[in-house]
Protein backbone atom coordinates (compact mmCIF):
# COMPACT_ATOMS: atom_id res chain seq x y z
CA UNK A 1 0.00 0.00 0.00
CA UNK A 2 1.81 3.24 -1.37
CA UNK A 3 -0.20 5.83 1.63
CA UNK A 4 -2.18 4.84 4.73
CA UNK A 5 -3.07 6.39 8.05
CA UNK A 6 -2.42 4.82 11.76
CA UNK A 7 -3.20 5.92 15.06
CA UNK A 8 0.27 4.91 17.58
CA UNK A 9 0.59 5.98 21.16
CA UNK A 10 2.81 8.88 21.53
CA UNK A 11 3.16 9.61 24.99
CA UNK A 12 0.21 9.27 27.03
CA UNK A 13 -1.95 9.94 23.56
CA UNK A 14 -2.97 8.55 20.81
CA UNK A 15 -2.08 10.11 17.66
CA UNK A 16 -2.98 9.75 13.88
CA UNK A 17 0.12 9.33 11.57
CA UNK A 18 -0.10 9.53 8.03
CA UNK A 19 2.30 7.13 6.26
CA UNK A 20 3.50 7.42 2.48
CA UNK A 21 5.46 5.19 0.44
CA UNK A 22 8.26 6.70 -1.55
CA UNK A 23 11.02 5.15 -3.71
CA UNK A 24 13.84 6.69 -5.33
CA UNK A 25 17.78 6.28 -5.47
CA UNK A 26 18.26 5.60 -2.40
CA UNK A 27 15.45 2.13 -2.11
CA UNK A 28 11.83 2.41 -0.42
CA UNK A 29 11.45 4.91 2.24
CA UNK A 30 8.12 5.68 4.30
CA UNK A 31 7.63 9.33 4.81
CA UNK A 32 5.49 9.63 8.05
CA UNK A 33 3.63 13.06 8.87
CA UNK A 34 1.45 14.12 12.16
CA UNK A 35 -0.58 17.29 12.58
CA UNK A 36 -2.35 17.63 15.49
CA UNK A 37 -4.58 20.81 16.61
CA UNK A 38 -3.23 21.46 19.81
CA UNK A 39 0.45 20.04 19.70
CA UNK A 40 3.18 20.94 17.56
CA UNK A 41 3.11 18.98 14.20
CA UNK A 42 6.05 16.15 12.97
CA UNK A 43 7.80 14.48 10.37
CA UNK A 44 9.89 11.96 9.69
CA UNK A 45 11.11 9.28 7.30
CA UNK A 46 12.05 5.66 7.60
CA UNK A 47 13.72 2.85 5.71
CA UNK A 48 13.93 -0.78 6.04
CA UNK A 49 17.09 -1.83 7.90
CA UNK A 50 19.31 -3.83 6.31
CA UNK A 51 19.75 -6.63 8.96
CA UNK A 52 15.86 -7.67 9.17
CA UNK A 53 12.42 -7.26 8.04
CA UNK A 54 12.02 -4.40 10.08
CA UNK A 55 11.92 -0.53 9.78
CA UNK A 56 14.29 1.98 11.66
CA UNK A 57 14.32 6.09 11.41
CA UNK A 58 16.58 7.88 8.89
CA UNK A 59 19.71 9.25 10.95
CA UNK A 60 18.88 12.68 12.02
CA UNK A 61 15.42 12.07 13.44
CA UNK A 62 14.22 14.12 16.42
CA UNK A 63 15.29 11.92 19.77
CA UNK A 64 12.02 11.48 21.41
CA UNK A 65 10.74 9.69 18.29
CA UNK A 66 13.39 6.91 18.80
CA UNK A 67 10.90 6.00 21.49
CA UNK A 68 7.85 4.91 19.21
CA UNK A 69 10.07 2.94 16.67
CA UNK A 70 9.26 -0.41 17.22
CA UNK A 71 5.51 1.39 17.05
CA UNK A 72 6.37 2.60 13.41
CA UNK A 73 7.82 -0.12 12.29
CA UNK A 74 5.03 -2.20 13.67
CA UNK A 75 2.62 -0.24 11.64
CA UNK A 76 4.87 -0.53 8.43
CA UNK A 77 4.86 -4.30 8.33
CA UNK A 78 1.24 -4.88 9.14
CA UNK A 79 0.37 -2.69 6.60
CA UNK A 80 2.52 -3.96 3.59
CA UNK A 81 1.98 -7.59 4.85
CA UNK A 82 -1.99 -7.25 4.66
């Protein structure tokens, strides 16, 4: 599935990600967006490590996003698996 939408704990909230699949040079990346009303809105992008199946952030990735990773990934490989 090339875009999709997923609501991961962030926090003590729930929040609804929107997930897009983009290829180019560099392989398959998933660029994931947030916007929320009241709290300050994110990005980021991530690309299937090398060693497994799974998903991990692009290097340079705001730190407190490190924390919902798994979560991300998680949501990645249900998604394309489906």
């Amino acid at each position: 599935m090339d875009q999709f939408s997923k609501q991961i704990a962030v926090g003590k909230e729930t929040r609804l990600l929107q997930f897009k699949r983009i290829k180019n040079a560099d392989g398959v990346k998933f660029f994931i967006t947030c916007g929320h009303l009241t709290k300050d809105a994110f990005s980021c992008s991530m690309k299937q490590n090398a060693y497994d199946a799974g998903w991990k952030l692009v290097p340079g990735s705001q730190r407190w996003l490190y924390e919902i990773e798994g979560a991300l990934s998680d949501a990645i490989l249900q998604t394309t698996l489906s």
